[in-house]
Protein backbone atom coordinates (compact mmCIF):
# COMPACT_ATOMS: atom_id res chain seq x y z
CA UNK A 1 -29.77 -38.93 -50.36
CA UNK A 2 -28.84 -40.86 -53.65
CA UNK A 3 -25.45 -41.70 -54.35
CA UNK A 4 -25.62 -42.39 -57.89
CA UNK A 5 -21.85 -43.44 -59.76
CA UNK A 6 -19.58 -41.57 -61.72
CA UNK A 7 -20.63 -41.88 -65.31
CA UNK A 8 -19.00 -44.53 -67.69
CA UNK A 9 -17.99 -41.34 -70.15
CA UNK A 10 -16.14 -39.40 -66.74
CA UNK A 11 -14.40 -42.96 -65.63
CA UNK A 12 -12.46 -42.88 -68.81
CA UNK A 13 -11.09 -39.52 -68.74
CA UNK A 14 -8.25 -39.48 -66.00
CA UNK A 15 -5.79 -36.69 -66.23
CA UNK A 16 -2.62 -36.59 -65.25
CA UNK A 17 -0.74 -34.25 -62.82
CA UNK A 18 0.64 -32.06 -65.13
CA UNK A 19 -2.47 -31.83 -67.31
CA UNK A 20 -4.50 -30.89 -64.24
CA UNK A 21 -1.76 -28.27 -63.22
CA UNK A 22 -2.03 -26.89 -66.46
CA UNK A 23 -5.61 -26.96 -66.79
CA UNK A 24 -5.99 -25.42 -62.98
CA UNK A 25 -3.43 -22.38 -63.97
CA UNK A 26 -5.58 -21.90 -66.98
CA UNK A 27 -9.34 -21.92 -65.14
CA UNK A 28 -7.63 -19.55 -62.06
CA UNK A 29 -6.15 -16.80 -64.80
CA UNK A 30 -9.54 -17.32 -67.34
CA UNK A 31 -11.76 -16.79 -63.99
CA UNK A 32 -10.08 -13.32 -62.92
CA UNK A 33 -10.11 -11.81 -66.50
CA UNK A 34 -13.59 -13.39 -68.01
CA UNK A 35 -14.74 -11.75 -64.12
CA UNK A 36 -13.98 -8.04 -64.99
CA UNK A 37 -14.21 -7.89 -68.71
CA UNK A 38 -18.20 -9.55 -68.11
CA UNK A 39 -18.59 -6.88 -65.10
CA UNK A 40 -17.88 -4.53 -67.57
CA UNK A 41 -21.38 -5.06 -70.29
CA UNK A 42 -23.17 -6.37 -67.30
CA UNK A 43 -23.20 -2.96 -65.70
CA UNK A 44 -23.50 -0.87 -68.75
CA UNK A 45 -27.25 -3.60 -70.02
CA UNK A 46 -28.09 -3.16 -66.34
CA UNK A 47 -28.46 0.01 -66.46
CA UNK A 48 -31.13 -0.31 -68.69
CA UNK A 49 -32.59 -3.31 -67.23
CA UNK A 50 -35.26 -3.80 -64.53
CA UNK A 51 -33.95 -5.88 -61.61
CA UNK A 52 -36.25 -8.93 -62.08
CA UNK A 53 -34.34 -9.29 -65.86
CA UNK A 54 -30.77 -8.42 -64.53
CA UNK A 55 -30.64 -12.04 -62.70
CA UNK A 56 -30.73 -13.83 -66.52
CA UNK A 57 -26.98 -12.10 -67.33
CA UNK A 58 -25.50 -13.07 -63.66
CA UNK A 59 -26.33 -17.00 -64.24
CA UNK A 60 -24.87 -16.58 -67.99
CA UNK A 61 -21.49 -15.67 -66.36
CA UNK A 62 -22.24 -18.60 -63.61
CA UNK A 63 -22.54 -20.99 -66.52
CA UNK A 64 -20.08 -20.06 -68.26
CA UNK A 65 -17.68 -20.45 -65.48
CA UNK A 66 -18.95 -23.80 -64.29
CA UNK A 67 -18.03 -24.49 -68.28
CA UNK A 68 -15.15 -23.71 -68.44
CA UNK A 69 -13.97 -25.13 -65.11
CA UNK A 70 -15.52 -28.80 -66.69
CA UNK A 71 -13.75 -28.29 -70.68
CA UNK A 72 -10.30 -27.11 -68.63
CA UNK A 73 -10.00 -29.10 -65.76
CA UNK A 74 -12.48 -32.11 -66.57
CA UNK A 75 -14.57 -31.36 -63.66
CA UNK A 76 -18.52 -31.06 -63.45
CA UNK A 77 -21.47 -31.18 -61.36
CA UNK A 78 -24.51 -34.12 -61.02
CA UNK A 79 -28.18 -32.82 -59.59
CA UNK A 80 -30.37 -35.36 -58.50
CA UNK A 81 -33.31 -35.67 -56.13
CA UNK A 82 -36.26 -33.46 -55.78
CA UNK A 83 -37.32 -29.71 -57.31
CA UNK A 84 -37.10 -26.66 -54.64
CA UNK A 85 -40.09 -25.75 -52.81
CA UNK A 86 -42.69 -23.42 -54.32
CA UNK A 87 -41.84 -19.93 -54.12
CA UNK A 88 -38.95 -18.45 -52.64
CA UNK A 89 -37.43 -18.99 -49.19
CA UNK A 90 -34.09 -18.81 -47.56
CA UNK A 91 -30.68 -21.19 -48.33
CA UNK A 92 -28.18 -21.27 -45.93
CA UNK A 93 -24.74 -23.02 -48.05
CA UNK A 94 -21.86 -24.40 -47.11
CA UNK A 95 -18.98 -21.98 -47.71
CA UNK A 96 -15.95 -24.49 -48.06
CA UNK A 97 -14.39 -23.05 -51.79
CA UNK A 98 -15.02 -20.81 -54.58
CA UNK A 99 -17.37 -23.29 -56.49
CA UNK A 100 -20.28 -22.63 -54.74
CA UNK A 101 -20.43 -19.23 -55.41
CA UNK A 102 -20.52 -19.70 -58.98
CA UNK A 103 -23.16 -22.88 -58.36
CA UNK A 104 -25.54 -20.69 -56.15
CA UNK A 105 -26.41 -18.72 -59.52
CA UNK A 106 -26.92 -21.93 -61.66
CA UNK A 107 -28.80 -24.72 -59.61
CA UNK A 108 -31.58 -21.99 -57.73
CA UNK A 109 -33.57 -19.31 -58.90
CA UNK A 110 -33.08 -15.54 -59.10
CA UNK A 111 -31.68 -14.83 -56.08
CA UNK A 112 -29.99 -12.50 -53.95
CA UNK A 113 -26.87 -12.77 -51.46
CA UNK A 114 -25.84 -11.92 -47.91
CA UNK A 115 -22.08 -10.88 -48.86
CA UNK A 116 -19.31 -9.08 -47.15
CA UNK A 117 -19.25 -5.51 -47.99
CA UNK A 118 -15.78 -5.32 -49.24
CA UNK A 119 -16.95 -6.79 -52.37
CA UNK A 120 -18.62 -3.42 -52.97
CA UNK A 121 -15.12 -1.91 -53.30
CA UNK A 122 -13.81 -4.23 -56.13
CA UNK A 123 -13.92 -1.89 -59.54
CA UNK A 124 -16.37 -3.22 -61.97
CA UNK A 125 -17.24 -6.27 -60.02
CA UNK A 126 -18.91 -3.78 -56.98
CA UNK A 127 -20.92 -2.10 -58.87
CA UNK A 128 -22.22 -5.19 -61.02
CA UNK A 129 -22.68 -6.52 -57.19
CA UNK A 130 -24.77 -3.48 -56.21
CA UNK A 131 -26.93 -3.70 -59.15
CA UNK A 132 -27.83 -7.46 -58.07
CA UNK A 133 -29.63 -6.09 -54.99
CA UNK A 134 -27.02 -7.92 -53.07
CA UNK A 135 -27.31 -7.41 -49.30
CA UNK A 136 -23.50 -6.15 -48.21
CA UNK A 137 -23.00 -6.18 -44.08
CA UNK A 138 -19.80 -5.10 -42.02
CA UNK A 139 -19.10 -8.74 -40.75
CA UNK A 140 -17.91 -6.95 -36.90
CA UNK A 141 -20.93 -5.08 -36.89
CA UNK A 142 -22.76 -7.77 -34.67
CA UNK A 143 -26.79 -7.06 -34.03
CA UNK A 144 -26.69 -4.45 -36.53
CA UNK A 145 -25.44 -6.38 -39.39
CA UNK A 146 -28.12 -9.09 -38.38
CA UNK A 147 -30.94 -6.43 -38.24
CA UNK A 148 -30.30 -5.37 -41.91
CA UNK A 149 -29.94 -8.90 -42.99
CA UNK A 150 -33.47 -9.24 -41.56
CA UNK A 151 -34.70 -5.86 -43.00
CA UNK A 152 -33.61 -6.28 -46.67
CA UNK A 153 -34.31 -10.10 -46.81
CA UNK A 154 -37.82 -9.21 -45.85
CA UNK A 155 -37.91 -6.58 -49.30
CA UNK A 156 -36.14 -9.31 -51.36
CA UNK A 157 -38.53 -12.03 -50.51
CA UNK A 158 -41.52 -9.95 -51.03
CA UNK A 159 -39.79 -9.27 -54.65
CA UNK A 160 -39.76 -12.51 -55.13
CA UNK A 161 -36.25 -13.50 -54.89
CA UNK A 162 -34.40 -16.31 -53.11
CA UNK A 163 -32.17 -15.19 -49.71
CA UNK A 164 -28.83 -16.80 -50.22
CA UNK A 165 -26.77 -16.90 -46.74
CA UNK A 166 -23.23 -18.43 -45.54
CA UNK A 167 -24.73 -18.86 -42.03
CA UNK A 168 -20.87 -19.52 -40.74
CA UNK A 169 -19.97 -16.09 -42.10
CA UNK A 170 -16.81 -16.57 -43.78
CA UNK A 171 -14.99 -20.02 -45.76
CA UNK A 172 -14.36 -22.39 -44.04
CA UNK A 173 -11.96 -25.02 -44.24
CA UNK A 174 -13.31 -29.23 -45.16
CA UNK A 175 -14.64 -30.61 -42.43
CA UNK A 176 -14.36 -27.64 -40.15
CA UNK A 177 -17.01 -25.52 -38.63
CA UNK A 178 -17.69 -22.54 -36.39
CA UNK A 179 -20.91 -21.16 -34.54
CA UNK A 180 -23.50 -20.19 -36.85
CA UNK A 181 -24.80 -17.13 -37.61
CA UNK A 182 -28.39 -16.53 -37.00
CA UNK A 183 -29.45 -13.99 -39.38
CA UNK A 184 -30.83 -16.58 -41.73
CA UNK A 185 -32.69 -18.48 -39.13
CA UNK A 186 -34.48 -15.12 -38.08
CA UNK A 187 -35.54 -14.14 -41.47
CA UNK A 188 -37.10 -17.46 -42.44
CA UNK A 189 -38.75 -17.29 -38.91
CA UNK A 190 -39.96 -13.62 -38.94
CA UNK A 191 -41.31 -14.43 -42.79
CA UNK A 192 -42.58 -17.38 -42.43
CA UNK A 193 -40.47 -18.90 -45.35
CA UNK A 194 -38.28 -22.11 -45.42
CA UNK A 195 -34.71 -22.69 -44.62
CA UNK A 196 -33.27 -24.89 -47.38
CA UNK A 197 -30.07 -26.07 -45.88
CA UNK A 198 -27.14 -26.91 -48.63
CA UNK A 199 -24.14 -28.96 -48.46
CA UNK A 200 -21.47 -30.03 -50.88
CA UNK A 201 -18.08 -31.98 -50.67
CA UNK A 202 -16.39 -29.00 -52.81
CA UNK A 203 -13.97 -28.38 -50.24
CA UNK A 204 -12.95 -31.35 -49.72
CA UNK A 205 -12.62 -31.92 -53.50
CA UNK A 206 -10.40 -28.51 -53.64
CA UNK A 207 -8.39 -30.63 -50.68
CA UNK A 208 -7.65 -33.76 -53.10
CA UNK A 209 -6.46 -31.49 -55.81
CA UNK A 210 -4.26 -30.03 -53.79
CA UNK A 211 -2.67 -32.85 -52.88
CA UNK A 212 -2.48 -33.88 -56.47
CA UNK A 213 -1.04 -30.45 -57.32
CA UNK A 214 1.85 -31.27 -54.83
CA UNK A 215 2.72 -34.68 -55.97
CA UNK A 216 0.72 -36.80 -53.29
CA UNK A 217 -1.34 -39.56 -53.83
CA UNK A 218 -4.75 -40.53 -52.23
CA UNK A 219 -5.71 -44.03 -51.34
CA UNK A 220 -9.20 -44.56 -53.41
CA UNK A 221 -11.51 -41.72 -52.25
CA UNK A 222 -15.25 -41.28 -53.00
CA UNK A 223 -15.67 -37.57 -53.34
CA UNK A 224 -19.47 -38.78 -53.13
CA UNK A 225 -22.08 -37.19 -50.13
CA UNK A 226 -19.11 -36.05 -48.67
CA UNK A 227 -20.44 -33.03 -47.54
CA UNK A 228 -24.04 -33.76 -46.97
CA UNK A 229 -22.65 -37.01 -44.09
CA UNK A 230 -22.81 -34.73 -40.96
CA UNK A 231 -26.19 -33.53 -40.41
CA UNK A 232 -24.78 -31.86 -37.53
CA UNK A 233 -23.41 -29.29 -39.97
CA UNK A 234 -26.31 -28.43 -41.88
CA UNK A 235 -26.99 -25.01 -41.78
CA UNK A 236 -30.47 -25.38 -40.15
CA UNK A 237 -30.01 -23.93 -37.20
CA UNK A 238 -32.81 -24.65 -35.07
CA UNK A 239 -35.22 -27.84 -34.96
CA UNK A 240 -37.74 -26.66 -35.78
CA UNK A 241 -36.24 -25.42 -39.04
CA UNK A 242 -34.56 -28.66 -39.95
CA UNK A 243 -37.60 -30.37 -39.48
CA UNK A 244 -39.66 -28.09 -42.26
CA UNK A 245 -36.80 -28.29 -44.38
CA UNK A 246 -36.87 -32.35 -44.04
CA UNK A 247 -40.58 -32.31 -45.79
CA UNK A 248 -38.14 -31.83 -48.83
CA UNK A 249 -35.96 -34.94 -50.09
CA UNK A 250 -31.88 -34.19 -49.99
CA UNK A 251 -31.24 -33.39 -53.34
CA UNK A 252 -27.37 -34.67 -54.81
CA UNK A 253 -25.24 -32.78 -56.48
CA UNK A 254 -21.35 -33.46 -58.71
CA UNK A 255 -19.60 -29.93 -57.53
CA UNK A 256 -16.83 -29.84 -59.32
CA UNK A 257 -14.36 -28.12 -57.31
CA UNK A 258 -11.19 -30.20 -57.65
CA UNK A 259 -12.44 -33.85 -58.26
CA UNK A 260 -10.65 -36.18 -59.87
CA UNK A 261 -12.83 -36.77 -63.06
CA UNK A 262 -13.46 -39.86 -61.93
CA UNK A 263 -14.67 -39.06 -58.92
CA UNK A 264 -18.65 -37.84 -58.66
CA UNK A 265 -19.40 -34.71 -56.83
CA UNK A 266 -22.11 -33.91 -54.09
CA UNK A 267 -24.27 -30.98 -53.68
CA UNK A 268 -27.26 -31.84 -50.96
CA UNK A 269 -30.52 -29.47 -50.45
CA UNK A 270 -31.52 -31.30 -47.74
């Protein structure tokens, strides 16, 4: 994986604490109310939609999140490296912040996700959800919740849409892990598609400006390949899986979850 520099034009534009703070109040209040008042046309031009056309209106709001985040708090994202594979498959991400949940819907193609059904109950934002085709499980359901994870993904990839997974099941915190889930790994198996494993350091960039937030100060820290360094945490579970997914180089993202602005982001399909 690459680990190309910060560019000159991000080096010069350091903020300072109270900028950030000010900037970081701004994104969190703009990202609640730009979420409901969008849920709100989405549903009504979805009804009216086909699915395949409904996924062009849910990377708009994606977008212009991830633009918003980068004119109010200075922070972007960097892609490098190689294109996905042909056709769609199955990506198992790295569930460390909120960023990659706006990424997911930028950086791959139309797509579908394995979400917690709780999100069904949100007004507005369900419904938009259930429109999306998203797959919602009861997360204590066990076998049963895998089963329909392998039962829609199987419809959704013969529609021609991407399978988007958090194999650990829930966020976890930088640099932490827990036992993965194997829903993902039995999908790609049982339809012959790829597992396209995805890291990113945006939790650990979410860590930093935390620390910022409270007054503390970092020793010089490359937010760089931070979260594509363990292999060990990749989301492909099995061998054989990594090895198919290796056939395609890493490719390097700039999340920009937190980073200082000087600092270059990593987002790794590996």
């Amino acid at each position: 994986m690459s680990r190309a520099p910060p560019s000159a034009a991000a080096a010069g534009r350091v903020r300072g604490p109270l900028v950030q703070l000010i900037g970081s109040l701004f994104f969190t209040g703009f990202l609640f109310a730009w979420t409901f008042l969008y849920a709100i046309p989405f549903v009504i031009i979805c009804a009216f939609r086909p699915f395949p056309r409904r996924f062009a209106l849910a990377r708009a709001y994606g977008a212009s999140v991830l633009w918003v985040l980068k004119w109010s708090c200075g922070l972007d994202y960097r892609i490098e490296g190689a294109a996905l594979p042909a056709g769609c498959h199955v990506a198992l991400w790295k569930h460390s912040s909120s960023w990659e949940t706006m990424a997911m819907m930028v950086v791959f193609p139309r797509q579908v996700w394995v979400l917690k059904r709780e999100l069904l109950w949100i007004p507005m934002v369900g419904l938009a959800v259930r429109q999306m085709h998203a797959i919602a499980i009861d997360r204590k359901a066990g076998h049963s919740a895998v089963a329909q994870v392998i039962e829609q993904g199987k419809q959704r990839l013969d529609e021609g849409d991407w399978v988007m997974i958090f194999p650990e099941g829930t966020r976890m915190a930088a640099g932490e892990t827990r036992r993965y889930g194997v829903s993902g790994t039995l999908l790609a198996i049982e339809t012959g598609r790829l597992i396209v494993p995805v890291a990113h350091n945006a939790g650990f960039c979410d860590e930093e400006a935390g620390d910022r937030a409270r007054g503390h100060r970092h020793a010089s820290r490359d937010c760089r390949s931070r979260g594509a360094r363990d292999q060990r945490g990749d989301p492909g579970v099995g061998r054989g899986d990594r090895a198919r997914s290796r056939s395609y180089p890493a490719l390097t993202g700039k999340p920009a979850a937190g980073c200082s602005p000087r600092s270059a982001g990593s987002l790794s399909r590996c």
